[in-house]
C-alpha atoms as a PDB file:
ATOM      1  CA  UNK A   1     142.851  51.324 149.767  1.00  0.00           C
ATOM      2  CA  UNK A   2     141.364  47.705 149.544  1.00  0.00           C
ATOM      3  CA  UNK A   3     139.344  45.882 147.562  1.00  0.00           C
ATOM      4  CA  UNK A   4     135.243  46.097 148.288  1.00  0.00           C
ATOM      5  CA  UNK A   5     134.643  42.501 146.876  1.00  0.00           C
ATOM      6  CA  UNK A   6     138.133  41.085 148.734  1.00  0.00           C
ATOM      7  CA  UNK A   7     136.958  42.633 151.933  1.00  0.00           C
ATOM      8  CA  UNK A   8     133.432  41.103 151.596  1.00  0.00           C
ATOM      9  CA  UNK A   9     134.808  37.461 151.749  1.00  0.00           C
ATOM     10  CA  UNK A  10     137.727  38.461 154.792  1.00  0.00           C
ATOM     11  CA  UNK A  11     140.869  39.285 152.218  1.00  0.00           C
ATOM     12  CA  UNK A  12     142.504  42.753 152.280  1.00  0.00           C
ATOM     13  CA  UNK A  13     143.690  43.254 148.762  1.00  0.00           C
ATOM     14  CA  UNK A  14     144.918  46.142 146.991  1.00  0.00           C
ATOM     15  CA  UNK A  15     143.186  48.162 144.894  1.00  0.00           C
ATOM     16  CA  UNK A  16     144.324  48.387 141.557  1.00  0.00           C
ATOM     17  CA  UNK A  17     141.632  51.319 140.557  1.00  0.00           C
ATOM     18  CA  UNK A  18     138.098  52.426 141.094  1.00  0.00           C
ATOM     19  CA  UNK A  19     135.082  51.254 139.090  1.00  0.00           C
ATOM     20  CA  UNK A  20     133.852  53.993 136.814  1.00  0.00           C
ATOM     21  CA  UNK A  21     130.411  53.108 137.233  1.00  0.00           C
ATOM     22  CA  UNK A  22     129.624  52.718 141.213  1.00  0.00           C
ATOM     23  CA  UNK A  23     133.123  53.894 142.794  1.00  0.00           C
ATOM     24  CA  UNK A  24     134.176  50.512 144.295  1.00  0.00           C
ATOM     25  CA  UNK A  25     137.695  49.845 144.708  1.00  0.00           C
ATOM     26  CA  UNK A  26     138.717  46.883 143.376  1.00  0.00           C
ATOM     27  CA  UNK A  27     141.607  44.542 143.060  1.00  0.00           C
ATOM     28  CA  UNK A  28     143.311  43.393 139.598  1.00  0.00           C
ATOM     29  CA  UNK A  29     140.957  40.081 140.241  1.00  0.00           C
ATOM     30  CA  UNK A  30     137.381  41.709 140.701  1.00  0.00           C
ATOM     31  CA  UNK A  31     137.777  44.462 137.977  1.00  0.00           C
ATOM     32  CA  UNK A  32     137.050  44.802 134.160  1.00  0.00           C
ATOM     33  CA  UNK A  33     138.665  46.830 131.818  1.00  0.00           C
ATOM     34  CA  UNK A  34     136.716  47.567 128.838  1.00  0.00           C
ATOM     35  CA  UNK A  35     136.194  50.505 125.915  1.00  0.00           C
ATOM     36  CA  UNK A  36     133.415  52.696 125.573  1.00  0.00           C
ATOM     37  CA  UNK A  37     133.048  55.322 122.754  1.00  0.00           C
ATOM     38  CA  UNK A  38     132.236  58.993 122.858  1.00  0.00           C
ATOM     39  CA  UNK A  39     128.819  60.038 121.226  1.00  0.00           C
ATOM     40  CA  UNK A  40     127.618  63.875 120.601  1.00  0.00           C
ATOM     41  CA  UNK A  41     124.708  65.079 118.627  1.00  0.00           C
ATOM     42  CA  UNK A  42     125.513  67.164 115.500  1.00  0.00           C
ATOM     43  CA  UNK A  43     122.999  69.013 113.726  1.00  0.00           C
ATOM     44  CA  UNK A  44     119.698  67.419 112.519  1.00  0.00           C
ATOM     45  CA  UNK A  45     119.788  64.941 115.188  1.00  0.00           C
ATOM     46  CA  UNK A  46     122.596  63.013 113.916  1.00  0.00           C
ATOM     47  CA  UNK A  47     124.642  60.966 116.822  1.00  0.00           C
ATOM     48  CA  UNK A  48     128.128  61.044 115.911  1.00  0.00           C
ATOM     49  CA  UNK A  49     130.289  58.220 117.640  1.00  0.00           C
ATOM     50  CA  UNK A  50     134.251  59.344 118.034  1.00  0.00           C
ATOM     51  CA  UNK A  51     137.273  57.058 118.213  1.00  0.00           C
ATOM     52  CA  UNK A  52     139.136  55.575 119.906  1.00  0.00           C
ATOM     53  CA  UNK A  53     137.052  54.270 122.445  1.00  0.00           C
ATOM     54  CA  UNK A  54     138.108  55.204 126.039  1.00  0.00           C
ATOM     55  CA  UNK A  55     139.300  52.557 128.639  1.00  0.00           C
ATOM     56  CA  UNK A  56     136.445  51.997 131.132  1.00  0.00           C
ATOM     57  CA  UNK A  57     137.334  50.051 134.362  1.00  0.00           C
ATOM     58  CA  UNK A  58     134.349  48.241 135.871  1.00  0.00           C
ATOM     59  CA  UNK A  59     134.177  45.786 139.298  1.00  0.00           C
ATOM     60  CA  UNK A  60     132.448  42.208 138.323  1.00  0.00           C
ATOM     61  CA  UNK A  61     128.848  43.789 139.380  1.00  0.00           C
ATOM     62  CA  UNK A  62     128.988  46.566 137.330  1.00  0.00           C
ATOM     63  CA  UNK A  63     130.327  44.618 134.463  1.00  0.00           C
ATOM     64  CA  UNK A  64     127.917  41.712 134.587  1.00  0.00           C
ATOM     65  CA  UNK A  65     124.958  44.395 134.906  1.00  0.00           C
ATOM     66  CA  UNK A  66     126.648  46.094 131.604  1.00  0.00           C
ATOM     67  CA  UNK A  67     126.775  42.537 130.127  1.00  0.00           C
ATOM     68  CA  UNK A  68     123.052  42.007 130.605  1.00  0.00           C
ATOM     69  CA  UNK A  69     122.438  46.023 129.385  1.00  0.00           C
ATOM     70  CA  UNK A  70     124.434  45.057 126.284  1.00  0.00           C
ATOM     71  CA  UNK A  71     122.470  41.802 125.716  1.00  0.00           C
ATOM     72  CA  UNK A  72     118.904  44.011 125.701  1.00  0.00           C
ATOM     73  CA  UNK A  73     119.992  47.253 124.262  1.00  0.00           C
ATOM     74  CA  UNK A  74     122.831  46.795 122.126  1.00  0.00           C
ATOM     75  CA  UNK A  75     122.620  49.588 120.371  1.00  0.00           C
ATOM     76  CA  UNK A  76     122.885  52.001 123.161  1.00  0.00           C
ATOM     77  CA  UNK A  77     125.538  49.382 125.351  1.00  0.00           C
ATOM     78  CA  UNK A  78     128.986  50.563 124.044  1.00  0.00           C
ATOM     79  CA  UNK A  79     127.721  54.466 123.803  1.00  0.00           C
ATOM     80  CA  UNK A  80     128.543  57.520 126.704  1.00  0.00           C
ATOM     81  CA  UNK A  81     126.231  60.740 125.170  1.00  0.00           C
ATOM     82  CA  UNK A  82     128.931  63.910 125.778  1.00  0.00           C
ATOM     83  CA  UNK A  83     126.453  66.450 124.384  1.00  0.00           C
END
């Protein structure tokens, strides 16, 4: 499989993974790693954040939209609800 974001400019690259957010392939070059912690809801409403914080690979659109997410809501940015 090759990179999306190689491919777009006439390189065929290797992936190195898949971006968890749209499903891109993308090389070691247009991907992201990055942590993102569990949430669930325990009684009363209470959100309850668990570590450690799971690796999240992301290509350079999805990471630049989560950048600009981050920088509005950052309370909510680094979050996944399970429950």
């Amino acid at each position: 499989m090759s990179c999306l974001d190689c491919a777009g400019i006439g390189a065929q690259v290797a992936a190195v993974g898949i971006c968890g957010q749209c499903g891109a392939a993308v090389c070691a070059v247009h991907s992201e790693v990055s942590q993102q912690f569990l949430s669930c809801t325990k009684p009363v409403s209470r959100t309850v954040v668990t570590e450690p914080p799971v690796r999240r690979l992301l290509c350079g659109t999805c990471a630049a939209a989560y950048r600009a997410h981050t920088a509005c809501c950052p309370q909510s940015a680094s979050t996944i609800r399970t429950s």
